[in-house]
PDB file of N, CA and C in Angstrom:
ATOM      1  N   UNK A   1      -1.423  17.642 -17.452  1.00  0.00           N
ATOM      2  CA  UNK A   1      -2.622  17.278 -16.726  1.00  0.00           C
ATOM      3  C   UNK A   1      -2.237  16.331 -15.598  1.00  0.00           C
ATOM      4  N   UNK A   2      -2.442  16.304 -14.285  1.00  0.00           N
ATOM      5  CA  UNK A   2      -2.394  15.539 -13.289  1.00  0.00           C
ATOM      6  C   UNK A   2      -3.645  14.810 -12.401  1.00  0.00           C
ATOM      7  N   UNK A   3      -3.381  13.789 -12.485  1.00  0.00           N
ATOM      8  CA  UNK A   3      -4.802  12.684 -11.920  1.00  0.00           C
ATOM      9  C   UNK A   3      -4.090  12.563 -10.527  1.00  0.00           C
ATOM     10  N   UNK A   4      -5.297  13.202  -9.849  1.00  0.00           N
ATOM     11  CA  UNK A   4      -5.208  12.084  -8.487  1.00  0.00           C
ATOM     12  C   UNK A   4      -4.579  13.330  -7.413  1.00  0.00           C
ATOM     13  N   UNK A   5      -3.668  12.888  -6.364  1.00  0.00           N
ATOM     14  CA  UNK A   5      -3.528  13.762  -5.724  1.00  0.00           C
ATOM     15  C   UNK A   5      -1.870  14.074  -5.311  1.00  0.00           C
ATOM     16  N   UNK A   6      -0.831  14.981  -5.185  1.00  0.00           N
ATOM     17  CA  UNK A   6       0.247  14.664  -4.985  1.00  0.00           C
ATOM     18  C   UNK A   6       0.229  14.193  -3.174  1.00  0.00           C
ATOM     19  N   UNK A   7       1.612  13.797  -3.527  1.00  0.00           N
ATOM     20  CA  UNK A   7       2.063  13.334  -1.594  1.00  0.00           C
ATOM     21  C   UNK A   7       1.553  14.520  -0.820  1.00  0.00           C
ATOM     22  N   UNK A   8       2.252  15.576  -1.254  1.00  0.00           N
ATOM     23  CA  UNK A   8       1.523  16.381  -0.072  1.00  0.00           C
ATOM     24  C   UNK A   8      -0.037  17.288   0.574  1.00  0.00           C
ATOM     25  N   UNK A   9      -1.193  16.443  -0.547  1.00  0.00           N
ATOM     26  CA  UNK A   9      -2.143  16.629  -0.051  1.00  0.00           C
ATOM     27  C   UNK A   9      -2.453  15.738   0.697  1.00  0.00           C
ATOM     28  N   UNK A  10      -2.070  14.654   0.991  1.00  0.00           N
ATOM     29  CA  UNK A  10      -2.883  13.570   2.108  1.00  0.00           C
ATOM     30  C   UNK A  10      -2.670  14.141   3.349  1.00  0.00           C
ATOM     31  N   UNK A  11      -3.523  13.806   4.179  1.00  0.00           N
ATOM     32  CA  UNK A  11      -3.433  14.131   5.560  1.00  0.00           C
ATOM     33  C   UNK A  11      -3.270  12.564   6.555  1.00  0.00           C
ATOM     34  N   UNK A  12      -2.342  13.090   7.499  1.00  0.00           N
ATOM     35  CA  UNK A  12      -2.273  12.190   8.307  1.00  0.00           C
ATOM     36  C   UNK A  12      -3.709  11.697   9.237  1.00  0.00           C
ATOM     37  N   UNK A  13      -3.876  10.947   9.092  1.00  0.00           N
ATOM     38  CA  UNK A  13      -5.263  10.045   9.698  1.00  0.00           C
ATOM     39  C   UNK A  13      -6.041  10.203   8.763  1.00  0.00           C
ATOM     40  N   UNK A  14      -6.576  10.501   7.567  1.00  0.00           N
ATOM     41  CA  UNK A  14      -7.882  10.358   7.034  1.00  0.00           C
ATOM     42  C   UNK A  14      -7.983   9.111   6.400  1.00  0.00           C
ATOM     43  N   UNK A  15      -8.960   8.892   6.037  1.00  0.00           N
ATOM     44  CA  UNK A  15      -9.803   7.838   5.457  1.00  0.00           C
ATOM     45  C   UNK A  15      -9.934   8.382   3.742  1.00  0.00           C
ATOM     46  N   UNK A  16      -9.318   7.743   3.113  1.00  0.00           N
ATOM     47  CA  UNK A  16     -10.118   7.896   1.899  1.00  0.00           C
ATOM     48  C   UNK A  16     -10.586   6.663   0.831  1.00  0.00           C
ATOM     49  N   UNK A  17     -11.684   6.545   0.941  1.00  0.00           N
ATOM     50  CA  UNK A  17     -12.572   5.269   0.321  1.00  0.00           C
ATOM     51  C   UNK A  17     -12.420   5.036  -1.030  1.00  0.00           C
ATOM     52  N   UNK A  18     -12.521   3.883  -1.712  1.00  0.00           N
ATOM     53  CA  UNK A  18     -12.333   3.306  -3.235  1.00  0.00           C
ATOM     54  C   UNK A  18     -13.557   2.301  -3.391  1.00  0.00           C
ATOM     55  N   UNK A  19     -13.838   2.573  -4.463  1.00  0.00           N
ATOM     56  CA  UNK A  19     -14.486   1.394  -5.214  1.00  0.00           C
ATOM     57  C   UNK A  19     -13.372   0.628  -6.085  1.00  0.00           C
ATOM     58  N   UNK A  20     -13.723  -0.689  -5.872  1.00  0.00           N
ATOM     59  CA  UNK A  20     -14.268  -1.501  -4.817  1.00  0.00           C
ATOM     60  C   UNK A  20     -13.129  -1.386  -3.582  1.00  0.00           C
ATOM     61  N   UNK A  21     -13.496  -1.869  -2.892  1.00  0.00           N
ATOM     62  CA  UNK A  21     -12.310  -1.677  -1.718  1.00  0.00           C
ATOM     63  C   UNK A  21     -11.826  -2.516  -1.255  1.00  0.00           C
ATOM     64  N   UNK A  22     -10.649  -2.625  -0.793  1.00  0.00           N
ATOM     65  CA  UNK A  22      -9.931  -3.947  -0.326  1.00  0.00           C
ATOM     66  C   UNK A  22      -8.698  -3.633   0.751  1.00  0.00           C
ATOM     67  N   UNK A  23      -8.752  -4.171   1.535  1.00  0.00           N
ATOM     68  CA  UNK A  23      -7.994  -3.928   2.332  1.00  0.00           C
ATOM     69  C   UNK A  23      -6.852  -4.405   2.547  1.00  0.00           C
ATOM     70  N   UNK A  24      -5.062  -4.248   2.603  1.00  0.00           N
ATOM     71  CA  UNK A  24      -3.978  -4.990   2.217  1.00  0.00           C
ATOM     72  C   UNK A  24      -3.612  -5.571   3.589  1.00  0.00           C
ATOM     73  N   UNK A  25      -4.158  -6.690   3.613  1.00  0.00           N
ATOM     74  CA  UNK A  25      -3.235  -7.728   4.796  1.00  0.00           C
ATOM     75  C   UNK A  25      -1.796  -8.125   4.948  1.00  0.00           C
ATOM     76  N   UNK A  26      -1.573  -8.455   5.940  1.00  0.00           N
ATOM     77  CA  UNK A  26      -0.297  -8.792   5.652  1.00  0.00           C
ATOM     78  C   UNK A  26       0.448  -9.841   4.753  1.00  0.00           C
ATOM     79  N   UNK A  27      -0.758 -10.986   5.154  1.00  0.00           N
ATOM     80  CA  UNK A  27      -0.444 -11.996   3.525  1.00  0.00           C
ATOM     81  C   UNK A  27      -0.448 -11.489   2.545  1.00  0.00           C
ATOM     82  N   UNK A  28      -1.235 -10.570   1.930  1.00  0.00           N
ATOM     83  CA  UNK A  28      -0.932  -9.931   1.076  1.00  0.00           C
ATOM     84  C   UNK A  28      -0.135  -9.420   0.353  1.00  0.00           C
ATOM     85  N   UNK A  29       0.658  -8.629   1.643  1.00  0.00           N
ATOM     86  CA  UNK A  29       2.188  -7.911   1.657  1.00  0.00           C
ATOM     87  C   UNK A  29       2.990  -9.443   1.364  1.00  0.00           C
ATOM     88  N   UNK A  30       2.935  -9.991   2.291  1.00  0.00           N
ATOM     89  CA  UNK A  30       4.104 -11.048   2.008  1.00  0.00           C
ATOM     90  C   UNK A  30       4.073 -11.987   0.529  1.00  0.00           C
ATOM     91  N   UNK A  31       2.940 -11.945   0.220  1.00  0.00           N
ATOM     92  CA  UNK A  31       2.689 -12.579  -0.848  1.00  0.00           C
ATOM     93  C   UNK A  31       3.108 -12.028  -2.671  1.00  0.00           C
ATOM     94  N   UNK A  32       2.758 -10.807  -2.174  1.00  0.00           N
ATOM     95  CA  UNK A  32       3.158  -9.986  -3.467  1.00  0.00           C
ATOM     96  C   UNK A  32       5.107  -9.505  -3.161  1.00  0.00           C
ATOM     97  N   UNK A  33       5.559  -9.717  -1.871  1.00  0.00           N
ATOM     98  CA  UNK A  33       7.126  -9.395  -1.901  1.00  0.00           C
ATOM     99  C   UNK A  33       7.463 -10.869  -2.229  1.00  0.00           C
ATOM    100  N   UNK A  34       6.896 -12.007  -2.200  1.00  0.00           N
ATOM    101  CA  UNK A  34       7.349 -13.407  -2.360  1.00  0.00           C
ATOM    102  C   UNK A  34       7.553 -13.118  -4.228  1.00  0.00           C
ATOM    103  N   UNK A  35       6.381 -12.895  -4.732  1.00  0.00           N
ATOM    104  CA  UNK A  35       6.113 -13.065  -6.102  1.00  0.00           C
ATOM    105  C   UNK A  35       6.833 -12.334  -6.974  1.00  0.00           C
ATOM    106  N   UNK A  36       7.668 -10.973  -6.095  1.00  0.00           N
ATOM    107  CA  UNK A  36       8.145  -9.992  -6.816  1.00  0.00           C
ATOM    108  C   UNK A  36       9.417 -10.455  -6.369  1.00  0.00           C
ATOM    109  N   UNK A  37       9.706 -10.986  -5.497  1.00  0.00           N
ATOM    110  CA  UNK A  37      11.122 -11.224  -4.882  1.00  0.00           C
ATOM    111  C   UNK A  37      11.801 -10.093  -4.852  1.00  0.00           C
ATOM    112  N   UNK A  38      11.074  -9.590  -4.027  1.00  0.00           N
ATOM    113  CA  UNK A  38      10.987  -8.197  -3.057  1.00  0.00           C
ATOM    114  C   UNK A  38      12.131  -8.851  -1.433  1.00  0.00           C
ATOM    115  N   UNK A  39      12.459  -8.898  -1.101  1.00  0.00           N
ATOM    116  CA  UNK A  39      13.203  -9.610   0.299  1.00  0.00           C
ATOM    117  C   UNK A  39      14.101  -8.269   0.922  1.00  0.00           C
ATOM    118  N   UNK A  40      13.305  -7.195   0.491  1.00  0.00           N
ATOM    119  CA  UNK A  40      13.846  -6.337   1.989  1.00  0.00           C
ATOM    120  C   UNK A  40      13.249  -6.713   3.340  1.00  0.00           C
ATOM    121  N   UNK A  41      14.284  -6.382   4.422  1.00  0.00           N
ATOM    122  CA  UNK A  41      13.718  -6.423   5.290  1.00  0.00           C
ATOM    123  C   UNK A  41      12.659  -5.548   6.242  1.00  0.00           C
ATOM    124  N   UNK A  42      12.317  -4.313   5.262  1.00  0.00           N
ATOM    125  CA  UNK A  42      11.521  -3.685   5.619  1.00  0.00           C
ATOM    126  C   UNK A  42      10.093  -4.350   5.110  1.00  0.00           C
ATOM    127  N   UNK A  43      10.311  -5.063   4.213  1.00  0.00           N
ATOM    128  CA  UNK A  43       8.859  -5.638   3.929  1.00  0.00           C
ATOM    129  C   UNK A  43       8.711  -6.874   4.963  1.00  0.00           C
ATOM    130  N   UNK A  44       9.872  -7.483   5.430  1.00  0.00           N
ATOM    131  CA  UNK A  44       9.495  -8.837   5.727  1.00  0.00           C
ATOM    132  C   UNK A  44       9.472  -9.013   7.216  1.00  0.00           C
ATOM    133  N   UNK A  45      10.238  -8.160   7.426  1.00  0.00           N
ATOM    134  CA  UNK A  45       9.965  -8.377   9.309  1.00  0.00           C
ATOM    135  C   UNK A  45       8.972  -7.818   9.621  1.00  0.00           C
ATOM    136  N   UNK A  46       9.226  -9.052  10.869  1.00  0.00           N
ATOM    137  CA  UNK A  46       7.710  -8.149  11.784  1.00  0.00           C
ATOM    138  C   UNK A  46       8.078  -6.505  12.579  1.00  0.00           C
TER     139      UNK A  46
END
């Protein structure tokens, strides 16, 4: 049984909405690679 959708149904540009919704800032990002001690530099540079 499979939930949800694989990689290759998303489409480039759509929108798809959640309850509740939240949107990932960049503090966010930096905050959860701080906590995970995550320190690639793909997460951390600008």
């Amino acid at each position: 049984m499979q939930f949800g959708r694989t990689f290759e149904e998303f489409e480039v540009g759509a929108v798809y909405k959640h309850w509740p919704g939240k949107t990932v800032t960049e503090y966010d990002d930096h905050l959860f690679c701080l906590l995970t001690m995550n320190h690639h530099p793909l997460h951390m540079d600008s």
